[in-house]
C-alpha atoms as a PDB file:
ATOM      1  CA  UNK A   1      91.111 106.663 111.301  1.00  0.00           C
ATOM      2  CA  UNK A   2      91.528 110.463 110.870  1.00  0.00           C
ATOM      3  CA  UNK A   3      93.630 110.846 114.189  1.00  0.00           C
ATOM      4  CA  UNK A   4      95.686 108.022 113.196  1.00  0.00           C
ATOM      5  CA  UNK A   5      96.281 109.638 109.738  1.00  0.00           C
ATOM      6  CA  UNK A   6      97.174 113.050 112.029  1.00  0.00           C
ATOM      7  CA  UNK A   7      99.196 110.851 114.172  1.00  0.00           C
ATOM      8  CA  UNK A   8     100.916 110.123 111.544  1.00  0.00           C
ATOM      9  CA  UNK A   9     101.466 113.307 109.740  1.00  0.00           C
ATOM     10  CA  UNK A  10     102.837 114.810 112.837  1.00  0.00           C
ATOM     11  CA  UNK A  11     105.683 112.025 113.638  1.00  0.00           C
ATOM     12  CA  UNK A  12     106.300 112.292 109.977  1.00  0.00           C
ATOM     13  CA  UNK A  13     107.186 116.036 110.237  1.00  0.00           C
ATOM     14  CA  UNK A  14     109.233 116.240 113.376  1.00  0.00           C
ATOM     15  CA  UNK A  15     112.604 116.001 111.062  1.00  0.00           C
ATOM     16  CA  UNK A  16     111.048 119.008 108.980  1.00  0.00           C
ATOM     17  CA  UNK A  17     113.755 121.731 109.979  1.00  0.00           C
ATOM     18  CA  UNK A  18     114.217 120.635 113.678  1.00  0.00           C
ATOM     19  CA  UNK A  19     117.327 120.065 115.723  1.00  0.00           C
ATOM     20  CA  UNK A  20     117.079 116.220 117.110  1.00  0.00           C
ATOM     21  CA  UNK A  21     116.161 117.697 121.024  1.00  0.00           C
ATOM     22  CA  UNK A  22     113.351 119.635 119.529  1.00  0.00           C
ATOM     23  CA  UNK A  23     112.327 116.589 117.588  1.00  0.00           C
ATOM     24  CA  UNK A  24     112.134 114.372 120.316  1.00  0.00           C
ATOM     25  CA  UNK A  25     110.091 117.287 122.169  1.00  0.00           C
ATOM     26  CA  UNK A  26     107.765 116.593 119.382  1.00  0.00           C
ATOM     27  CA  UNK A  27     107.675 112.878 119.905  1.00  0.00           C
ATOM     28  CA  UNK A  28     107.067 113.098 123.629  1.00  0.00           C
ATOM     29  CA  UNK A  29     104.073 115.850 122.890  1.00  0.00           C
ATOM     30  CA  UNK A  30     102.520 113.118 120.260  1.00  0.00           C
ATOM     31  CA  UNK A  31     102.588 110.842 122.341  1.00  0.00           C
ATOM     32  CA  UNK A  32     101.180 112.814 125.354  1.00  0.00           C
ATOM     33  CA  UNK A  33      98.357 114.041 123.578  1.00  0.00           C
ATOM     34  CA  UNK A  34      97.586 110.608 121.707  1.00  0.00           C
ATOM     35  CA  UNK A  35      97.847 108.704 125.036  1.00  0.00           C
ATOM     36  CA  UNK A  36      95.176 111.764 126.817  1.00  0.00           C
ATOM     37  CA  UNK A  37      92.557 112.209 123.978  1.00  0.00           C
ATOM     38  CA  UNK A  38      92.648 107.946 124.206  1.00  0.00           C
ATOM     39  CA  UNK A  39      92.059 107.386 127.915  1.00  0.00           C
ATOM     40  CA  UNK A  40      89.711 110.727 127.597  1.00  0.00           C
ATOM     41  CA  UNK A  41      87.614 108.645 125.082  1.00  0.00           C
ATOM     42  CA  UNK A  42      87.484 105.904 126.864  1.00  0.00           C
ATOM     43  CA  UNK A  43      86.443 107.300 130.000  1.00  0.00           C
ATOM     44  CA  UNK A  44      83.701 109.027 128.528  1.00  0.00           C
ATOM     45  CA  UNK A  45      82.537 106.234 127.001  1.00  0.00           C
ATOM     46  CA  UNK A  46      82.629 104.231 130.203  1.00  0.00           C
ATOM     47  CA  UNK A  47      80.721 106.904 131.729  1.00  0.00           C
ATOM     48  CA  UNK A  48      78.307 106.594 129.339  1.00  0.00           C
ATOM     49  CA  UNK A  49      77.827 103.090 129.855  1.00  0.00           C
ATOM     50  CA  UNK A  50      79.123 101.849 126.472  1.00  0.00           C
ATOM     51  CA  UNK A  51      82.540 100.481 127.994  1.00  0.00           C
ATOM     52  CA  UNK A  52      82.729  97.699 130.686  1.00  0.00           C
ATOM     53  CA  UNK A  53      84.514  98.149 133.878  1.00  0.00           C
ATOM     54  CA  UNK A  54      87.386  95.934 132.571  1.00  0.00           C
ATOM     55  CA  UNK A  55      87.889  97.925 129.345  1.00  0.00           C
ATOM     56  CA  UNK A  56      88.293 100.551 132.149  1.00  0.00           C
ATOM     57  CA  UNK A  57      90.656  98.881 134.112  1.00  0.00           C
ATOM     58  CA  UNK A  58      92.814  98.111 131.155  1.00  0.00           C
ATOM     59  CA  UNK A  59      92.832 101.933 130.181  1.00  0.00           C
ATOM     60  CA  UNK A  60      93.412 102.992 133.681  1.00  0.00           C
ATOM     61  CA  UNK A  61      96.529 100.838 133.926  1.00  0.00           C
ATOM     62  CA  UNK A  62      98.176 101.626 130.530  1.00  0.00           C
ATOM     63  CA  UNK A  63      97.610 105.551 131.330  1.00  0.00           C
ATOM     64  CA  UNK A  64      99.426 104.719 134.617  1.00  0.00           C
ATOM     65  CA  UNK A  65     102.255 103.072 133.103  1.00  0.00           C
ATOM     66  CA  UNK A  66     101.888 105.756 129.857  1.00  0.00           C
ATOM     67  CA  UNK A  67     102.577 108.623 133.128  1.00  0.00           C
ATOM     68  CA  UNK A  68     105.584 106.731 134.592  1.00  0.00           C
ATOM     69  CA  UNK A  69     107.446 106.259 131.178  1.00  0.00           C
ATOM     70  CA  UNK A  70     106.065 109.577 130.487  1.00  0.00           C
ATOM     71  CA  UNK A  71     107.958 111.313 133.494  1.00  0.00           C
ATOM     72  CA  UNK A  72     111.028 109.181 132.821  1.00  0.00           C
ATOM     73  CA  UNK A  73     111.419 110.826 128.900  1.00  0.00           C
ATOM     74  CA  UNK A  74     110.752 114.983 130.539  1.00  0.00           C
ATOM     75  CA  UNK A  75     113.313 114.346 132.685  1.00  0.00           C
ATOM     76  CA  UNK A  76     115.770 112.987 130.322  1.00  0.00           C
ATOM     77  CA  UNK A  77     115.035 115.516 127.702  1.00  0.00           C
ATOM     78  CA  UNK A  78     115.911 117.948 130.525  1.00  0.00           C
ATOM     79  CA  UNK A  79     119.361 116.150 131.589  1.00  0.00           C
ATOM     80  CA  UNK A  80     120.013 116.772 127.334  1.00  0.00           C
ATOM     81  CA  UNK A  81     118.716 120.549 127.969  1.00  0.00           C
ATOM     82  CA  UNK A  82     121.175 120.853 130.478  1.00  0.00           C
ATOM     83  CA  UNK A  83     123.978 119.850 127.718  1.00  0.00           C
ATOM     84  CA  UNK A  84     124.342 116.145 128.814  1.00  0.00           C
ATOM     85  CA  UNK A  85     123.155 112.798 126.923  1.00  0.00           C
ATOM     86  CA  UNK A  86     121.032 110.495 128.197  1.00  0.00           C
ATOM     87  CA  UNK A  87     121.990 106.732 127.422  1.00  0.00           C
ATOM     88  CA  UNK A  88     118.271 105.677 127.653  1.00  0.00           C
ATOM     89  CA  UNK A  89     116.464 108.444 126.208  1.00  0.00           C
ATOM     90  CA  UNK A  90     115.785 105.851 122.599  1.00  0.00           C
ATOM     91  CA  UNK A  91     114.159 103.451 124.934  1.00  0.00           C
ATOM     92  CA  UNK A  92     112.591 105.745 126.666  1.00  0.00           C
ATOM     93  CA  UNK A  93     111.122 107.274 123.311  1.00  0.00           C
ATOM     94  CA  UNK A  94     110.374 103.328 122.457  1.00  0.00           C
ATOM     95  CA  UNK A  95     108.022 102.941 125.305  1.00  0.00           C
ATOM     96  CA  UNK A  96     106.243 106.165 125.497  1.00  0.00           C
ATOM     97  CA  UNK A  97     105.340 105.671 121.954  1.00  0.00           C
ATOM     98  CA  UNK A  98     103.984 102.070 122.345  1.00  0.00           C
ATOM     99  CA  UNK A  99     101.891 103.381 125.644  1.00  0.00           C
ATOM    100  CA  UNK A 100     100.586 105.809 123.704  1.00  0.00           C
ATOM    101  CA  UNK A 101      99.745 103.204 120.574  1.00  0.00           C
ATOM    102  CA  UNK A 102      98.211 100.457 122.949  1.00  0.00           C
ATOM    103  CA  UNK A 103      96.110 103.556 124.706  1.00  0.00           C
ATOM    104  CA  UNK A 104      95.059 104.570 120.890  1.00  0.00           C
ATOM    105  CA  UNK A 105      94.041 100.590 119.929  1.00  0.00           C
ATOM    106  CA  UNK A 106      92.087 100.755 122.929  1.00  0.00           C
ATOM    107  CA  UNK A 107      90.319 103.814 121.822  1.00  0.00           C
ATOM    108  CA  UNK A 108      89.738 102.377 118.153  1.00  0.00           C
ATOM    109  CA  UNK A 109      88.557  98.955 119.878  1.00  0.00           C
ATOM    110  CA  UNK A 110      86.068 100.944 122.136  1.00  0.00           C
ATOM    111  CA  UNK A 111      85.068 103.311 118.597  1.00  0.00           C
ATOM    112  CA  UNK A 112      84.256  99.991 116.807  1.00  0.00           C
ATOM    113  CA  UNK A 113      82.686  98.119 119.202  1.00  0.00           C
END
């Protein structure tokens, strides 16, 4: 609950004095290190023997996909860094930040269970 609650603080203060790019710098970092310290957890957990191996599998594949949409968002915030505008950059924020929220339901599934 406490990482949801700074989850939640940061994304709240990304509009606090920031330009929009730098904002969405800030999303994309959330994300990133939400999505990590969840697949982390979960690993460790497996490794411990406390997670099964589909629990694993499930966290494997949503890191994978969290990577992909991941790498898509860096390089569009680079084609705005370069002074253009990327037409899918909002749907691009979209998914990274639902990859990074299923990763994190995992992670409070495997914490509660």
């Amino acid at each position: 609950m406490r990482r949801t609650l700074a989850l939640v603080t940061v994304v709240f203060c990304t509009g606090c004095g920031r330009s929009a790019l730098q904002e969405a710098r800030v999303v994309g970092l959330t994300a990133k290190q939400t999505a990590e310290s969840a697949y982390l957890t979960v690993r460790v957990e497996y490794l411990l023997g406390h997670v099964d191996e589909a629990t694993m599998e499930e966290a494997r594949m949503l890191y994978a996909r969290f990577n992909l949409a991941q790498s898509a968002y860096v390089e569009a915030l680079k084609v705005w860094e370069a002074g253009g505008r990327p037409a899918d950059l909002e749907a691009l924020k979209q998914r990274v930040a639902a990859l990074a929220a299923a990763l994190h339901a995992l992670e409070e599934r495997v914490d509660s269970g």
